[in-house]
C-alpha atoms as a PDB file:
ATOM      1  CA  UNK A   1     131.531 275.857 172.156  1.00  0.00           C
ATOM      2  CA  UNK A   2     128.317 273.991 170.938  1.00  0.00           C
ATOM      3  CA  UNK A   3     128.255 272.395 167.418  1.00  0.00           C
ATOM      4  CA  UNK A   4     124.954 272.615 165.784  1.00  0.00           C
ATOM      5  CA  UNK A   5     123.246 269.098 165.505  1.00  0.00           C
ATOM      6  CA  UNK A   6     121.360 268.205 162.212  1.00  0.00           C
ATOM      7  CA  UNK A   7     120.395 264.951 160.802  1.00  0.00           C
ATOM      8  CA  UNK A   8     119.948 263.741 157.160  1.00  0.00           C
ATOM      9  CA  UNK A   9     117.467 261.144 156.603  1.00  0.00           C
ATOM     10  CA  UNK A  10     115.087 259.819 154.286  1.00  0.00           C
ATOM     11  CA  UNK A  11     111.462 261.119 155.114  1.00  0.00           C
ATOM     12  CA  UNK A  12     109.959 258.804 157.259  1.00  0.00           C
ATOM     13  CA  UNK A  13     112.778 259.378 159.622  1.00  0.00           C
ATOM     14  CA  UNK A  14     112.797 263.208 158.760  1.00  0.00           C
ATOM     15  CA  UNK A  15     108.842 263.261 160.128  1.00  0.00           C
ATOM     16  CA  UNK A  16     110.150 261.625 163.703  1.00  0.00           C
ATOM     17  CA  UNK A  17     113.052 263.848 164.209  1.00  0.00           C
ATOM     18  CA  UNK A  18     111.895 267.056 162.806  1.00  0.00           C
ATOM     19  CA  UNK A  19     109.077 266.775 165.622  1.00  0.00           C
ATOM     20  CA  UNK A  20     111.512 266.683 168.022  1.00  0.00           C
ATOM     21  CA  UNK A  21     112.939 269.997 167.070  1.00  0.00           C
ATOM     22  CA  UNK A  22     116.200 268.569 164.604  1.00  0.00           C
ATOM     23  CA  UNK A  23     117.231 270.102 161.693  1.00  0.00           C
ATOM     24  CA  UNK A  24     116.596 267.845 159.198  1.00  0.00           C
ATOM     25  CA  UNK A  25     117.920 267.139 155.291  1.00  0.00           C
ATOM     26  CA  UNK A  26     115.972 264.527 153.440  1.00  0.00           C
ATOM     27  CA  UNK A  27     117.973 262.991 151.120  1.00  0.00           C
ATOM     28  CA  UNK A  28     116.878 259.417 148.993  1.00  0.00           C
ATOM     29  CA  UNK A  29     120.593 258.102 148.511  1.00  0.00           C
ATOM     30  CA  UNK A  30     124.470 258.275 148.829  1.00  0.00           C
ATOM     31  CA  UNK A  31     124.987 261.301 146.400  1.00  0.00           C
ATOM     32  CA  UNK A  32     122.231 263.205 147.660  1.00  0.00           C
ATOM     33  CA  UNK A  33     123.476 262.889 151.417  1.00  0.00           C
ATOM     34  CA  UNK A  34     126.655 263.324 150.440  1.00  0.00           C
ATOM     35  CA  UNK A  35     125.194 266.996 149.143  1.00  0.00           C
ATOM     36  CA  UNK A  36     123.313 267.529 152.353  1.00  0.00           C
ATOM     37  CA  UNK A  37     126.424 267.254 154.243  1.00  0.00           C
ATOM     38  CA  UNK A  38     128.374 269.179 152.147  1.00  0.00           C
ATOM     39  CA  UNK A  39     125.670 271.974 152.162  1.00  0.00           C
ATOM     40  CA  UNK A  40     125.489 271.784 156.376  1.00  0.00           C
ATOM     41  CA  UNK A  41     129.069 271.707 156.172  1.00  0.00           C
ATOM     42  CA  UNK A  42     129.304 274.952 154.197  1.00  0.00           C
ATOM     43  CA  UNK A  43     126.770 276.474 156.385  1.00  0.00           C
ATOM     44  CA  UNK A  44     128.151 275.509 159.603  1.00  0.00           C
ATOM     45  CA  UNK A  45     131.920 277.269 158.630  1.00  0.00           C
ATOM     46  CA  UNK A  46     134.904 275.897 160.788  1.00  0.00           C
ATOM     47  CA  UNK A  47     133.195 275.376 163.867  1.00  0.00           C
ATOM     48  CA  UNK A  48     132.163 272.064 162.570  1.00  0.00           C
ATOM     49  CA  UNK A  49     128.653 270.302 163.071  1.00  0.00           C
ATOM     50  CA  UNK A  50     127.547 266.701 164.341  1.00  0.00           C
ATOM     51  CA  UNK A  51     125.316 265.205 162.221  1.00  0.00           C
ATOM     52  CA  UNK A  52     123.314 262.671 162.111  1.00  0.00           C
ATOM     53  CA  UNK A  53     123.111 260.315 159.414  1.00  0.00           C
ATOM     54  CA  UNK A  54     120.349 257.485 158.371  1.00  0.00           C
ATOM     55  CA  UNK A  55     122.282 254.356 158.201  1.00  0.00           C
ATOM     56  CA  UNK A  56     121.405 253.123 155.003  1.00  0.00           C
ATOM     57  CA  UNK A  57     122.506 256.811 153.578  1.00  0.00           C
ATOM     58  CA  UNK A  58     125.743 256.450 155.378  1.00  0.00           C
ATOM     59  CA  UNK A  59     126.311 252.984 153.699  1.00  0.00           C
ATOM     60  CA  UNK A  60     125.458 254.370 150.331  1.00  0.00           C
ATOM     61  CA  UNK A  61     127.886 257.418 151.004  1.00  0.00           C
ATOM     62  CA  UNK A  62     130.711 258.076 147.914  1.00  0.00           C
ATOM     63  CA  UNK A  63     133.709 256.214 149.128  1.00  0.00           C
ATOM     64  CA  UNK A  64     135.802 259.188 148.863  1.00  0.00           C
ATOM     65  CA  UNK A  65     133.516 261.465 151.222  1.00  0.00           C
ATOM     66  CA  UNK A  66     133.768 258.567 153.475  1.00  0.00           C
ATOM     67  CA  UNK A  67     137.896 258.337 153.293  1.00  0.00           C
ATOM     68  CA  UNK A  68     137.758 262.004 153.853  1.00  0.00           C
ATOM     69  CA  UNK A  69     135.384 262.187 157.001  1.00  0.00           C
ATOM     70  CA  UNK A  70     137.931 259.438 158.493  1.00  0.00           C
ATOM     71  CA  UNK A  71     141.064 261.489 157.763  1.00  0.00           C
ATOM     72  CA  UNK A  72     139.895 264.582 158.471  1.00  0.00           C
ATOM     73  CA  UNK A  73     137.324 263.559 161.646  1.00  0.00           C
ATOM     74  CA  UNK A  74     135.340 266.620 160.448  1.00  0.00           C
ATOM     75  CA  UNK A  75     131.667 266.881 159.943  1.00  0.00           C
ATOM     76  CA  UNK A  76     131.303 264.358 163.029  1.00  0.00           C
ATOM     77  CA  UNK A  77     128.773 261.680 161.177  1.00  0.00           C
ATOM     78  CA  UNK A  78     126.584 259.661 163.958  1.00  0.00           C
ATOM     79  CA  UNK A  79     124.711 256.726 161.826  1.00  0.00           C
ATOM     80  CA  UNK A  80     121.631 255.866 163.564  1.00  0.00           C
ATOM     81  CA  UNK A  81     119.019 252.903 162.253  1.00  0.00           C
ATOM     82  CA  UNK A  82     116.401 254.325 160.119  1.00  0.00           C
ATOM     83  CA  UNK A  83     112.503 253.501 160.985  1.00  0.00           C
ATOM     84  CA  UNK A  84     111.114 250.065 159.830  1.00  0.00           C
ATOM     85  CA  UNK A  85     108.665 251.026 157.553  1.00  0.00           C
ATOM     86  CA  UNK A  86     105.827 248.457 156.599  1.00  0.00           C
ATOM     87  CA  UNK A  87     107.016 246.756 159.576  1.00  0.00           C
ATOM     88  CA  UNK A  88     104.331 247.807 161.893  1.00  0.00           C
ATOM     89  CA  UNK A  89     101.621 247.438 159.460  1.00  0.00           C
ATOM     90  CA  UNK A  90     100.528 243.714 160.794  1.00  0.00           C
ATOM     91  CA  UNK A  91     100.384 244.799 164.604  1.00  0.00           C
ATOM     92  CA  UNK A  92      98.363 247.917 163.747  1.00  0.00           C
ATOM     93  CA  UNK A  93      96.303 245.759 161.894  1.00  0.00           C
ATOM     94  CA  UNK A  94      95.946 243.573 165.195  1.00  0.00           C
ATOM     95  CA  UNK A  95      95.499 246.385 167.568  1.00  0.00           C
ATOM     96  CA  UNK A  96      92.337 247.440 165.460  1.00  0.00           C
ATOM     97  CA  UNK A  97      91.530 244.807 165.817  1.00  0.00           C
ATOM     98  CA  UNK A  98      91.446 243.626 168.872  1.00  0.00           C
ATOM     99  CA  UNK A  99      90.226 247.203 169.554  1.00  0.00           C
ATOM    100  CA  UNK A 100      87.170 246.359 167.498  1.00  0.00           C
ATOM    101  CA  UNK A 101      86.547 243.087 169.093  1.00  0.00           C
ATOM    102  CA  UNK A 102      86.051 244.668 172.331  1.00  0.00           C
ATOM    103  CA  UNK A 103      83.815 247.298 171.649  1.00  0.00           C
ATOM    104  CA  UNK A 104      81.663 244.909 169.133  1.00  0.00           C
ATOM    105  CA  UNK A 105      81.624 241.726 171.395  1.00  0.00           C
ATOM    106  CA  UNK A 106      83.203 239.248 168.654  1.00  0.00           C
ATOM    107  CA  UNK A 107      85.915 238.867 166.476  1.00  0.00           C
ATOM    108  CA  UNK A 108      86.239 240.106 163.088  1.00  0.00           C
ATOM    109  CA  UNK A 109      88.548 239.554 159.715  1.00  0.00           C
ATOM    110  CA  UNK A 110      90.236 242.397 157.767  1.00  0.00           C
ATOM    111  CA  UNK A 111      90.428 241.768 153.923  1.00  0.00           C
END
């Protein structure tokens, strides 16, 4: 038997995994995942369902839900680390450029 997978994330993450074919719940903290994974659980039945859960969402999960998911070891939750945003920014800034150096023939500043 084959659980369905799903994740629930925040929307950056949400982008990255939906392209890769996931079902995917946004949520934006602990209450709202804690509805996502009572809605997949509801939708899933008995056969249970592994999700997939944004660190910083499980952290911020009710304590309760959390107790419960221990006891019970049903929905399986997975954390996974959620995307850095804004911390890419400065080596995309770089890698234009750098890009622009090359095709111009000298450096330049960004503002």
């Amino acid at each position: 038997m084959r659980a369905p997978i799903h994740a629930v994330c925040r929307r950056p993450a949400a982008l990255g995994l939906g392209l890769a074919g996931l079902a995917c719940t946004e949520a934006d903290d602990g209450p709202g995942a804690a509805a996502a994974i009572a809605a997949i659980e509801r939708a899933s039945g008995s056969g249970g369902a592994l999700i997939l859960i944004e660190r910083a969402l499980y952290d911020a999960l009710p304590p309760g839900l959390r107790r419960q998911v221990e006891r019970d070891g049903t929905p399986l939750l997975m954390p996974f680390p959620g995307p850095a945003v804004g911390a890419t920014a400065g080596a995309a800034d770089e890698e234009l450029l750098e890009l622009l150096r090359r095709s111009v023939g000298y450096r330049l500043r960004l503002r």
